[in-house]
Protein backbone atom coordinates (compact mmCIF):
# COMPACT_ATOMS: atom_id res chain seq x y z
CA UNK A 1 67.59 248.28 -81.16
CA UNK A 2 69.63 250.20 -78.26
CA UNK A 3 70.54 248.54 -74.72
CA UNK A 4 70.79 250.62 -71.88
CA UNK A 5 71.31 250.00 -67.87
CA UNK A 6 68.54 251.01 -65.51
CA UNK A 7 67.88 251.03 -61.92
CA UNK A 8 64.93 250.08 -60.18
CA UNK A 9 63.98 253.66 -60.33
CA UNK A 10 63.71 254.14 -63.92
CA UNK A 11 60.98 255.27 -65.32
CA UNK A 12 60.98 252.35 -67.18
CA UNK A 13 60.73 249.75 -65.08
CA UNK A 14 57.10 249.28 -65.07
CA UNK A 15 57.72 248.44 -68.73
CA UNK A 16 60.50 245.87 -67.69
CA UNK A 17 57.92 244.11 -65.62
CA UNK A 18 55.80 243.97 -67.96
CA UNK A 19 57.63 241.72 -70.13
CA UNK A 20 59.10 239.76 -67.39
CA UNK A 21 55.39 239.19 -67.05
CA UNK A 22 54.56 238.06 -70.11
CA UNK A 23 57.30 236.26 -70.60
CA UNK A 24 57.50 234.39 -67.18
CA UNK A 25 54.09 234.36 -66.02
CA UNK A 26 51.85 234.14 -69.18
CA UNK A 27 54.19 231.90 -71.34
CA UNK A 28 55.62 229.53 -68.52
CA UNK A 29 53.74 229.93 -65.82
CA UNK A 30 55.89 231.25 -63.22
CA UNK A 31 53.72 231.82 -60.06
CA UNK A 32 53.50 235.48 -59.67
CA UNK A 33 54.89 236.09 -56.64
CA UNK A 34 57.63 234.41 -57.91
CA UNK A 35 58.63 236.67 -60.57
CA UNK A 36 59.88 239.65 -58.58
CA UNK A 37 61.88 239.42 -55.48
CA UNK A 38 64.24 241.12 -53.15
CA UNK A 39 66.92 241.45 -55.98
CA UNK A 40 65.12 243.66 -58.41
CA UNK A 41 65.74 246.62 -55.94
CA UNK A 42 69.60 246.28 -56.05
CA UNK A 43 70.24 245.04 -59.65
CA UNK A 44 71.58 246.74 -62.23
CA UNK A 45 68.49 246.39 -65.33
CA UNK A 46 69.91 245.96 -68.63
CA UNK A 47 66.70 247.42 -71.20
CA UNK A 48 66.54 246.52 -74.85
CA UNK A 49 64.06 248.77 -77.45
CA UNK A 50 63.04 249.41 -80.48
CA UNK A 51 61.88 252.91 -80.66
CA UNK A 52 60.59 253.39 -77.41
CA UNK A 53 59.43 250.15 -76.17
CA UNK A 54 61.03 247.68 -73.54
CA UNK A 55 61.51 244.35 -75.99
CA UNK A 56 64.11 242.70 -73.91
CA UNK A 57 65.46 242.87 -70.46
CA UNK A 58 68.07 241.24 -67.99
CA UNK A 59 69.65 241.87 -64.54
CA UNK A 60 72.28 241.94 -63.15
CA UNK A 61 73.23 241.42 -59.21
CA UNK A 62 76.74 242.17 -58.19
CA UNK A 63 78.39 241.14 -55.11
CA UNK A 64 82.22 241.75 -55.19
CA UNK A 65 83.81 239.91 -57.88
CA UNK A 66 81.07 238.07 -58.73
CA UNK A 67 77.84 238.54 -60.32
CA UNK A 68 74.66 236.79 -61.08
CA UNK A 69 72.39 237.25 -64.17
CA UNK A 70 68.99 236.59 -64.07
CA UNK A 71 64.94 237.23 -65.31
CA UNK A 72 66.41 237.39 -69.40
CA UNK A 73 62.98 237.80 -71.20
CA UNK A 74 62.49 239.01 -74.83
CA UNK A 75 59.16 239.02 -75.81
CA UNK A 76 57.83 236.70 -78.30
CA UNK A 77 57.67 238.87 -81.63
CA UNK A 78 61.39 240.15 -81.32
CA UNK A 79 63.11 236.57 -80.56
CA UNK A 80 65.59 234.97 -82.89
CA UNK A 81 66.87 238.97 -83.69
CA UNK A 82 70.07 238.72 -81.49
CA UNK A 83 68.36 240.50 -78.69
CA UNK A 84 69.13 238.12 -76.30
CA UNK A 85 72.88 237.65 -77.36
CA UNK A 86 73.20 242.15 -77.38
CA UNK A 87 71.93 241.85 -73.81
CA UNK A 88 74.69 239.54 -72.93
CA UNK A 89 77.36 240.81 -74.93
CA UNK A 90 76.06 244.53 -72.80
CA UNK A 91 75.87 242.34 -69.44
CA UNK A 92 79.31 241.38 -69.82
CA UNK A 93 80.35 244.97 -70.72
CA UNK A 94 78.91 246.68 -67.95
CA UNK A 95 79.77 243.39 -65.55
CA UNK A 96 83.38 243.69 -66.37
CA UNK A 97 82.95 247.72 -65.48
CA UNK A 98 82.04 246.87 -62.20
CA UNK A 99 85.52 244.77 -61.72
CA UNK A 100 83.38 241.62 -62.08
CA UNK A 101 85.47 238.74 -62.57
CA UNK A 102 83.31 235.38 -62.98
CA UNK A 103 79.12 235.59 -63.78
CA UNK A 104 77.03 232.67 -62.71
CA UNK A 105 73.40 232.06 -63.43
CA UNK A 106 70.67 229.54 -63.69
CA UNK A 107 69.53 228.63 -67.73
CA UNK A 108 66.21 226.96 -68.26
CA UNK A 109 67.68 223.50 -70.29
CA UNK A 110 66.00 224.84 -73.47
CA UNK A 111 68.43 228.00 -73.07
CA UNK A 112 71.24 226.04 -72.24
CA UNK A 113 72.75 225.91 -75.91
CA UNK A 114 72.56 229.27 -76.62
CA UNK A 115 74.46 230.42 -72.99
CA UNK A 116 77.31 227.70 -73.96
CA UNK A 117 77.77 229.34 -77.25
CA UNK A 118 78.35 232.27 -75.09
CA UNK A 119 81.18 230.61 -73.25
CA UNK A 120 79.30 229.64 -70.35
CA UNK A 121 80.32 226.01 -68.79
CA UNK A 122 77.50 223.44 -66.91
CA UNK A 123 78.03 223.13 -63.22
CA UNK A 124 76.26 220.43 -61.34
CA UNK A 125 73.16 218.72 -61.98
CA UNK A 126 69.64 219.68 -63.38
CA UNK A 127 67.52 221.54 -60.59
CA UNK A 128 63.69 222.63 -60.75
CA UNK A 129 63.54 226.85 -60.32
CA UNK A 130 59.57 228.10 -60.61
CA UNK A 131 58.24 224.64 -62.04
CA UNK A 132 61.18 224.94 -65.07
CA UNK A 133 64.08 222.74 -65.17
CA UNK A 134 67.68 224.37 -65.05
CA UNK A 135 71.36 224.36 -65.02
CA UNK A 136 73.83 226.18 -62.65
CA UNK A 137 75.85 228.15 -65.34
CA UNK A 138 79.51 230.28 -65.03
CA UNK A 139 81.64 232.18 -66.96
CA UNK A 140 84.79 233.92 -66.48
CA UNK A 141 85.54 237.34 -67.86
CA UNK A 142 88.67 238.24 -69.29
């Protein structure tokens, strides 16, 4: 598996949405039009594969300092390989790049876990996002 950084001009991006979509969509049933938004035209995609194919993807939106991370989808067949850990370990990397200082985002509860073990502390209450429950999540980077 390789990671690399994308723009929404990549060739591969149709790819990318593809597994957003079956990930979000077809799996949880996020709405559609919910799945893509404003953002995916100014974030930076992180792209996992194997061989040639998109397996995994995340973005990232900077502003400043800060950054959010968002739309993490691996599809089915590839989870529980450390995919979704490489993509944050290469988030961070490329975050931290960008003088990024503290990354926020918003983990469905039954990702929760697996973002603490990243170093990633709770903040605030439980909140509904697309039908799925979810936490307000930071981290600062060193």
């Amino acid at each position: 598996m390789r990671i690399i950084a994308v723009d929404a001009s990549s060739d591969l991006m149709p790819a990318v949405y593809a597994v957003r979509h079956q990930v979000f969509v077809v799996e949880q049933a996020v709405p559609p039009a919910l799945e893509r938004d404003e953002f995916d035209a100014v974030a930076i995609h992180l792209v996992a594969l194997h061989d040639d194919d998109v397996i995994g993807t995340l973005r990232i939106v900077a502003s400043g300092r800060d950054a959010k991370l968002g739309r993490m989808a691996v599809l089915a067949a590839e989870r529980r390989r450390g995919i979704g850990a490489g993509l944050m370990a290469h988030a961070h990397e490329v975050a931290q790049g960008m003088g990024v200082k503290e990354i926020t985002l918003h983990a469905q509860l039954t990702a929760k876990a697996f973002y603490a073990r990243l170093g990633y502390r709770e903040e605030g209450g439980e909140f509904e996002e697309a039908g799925i429950a979810h936490v307000s999540m930071r981290k600062t980077l060193e």
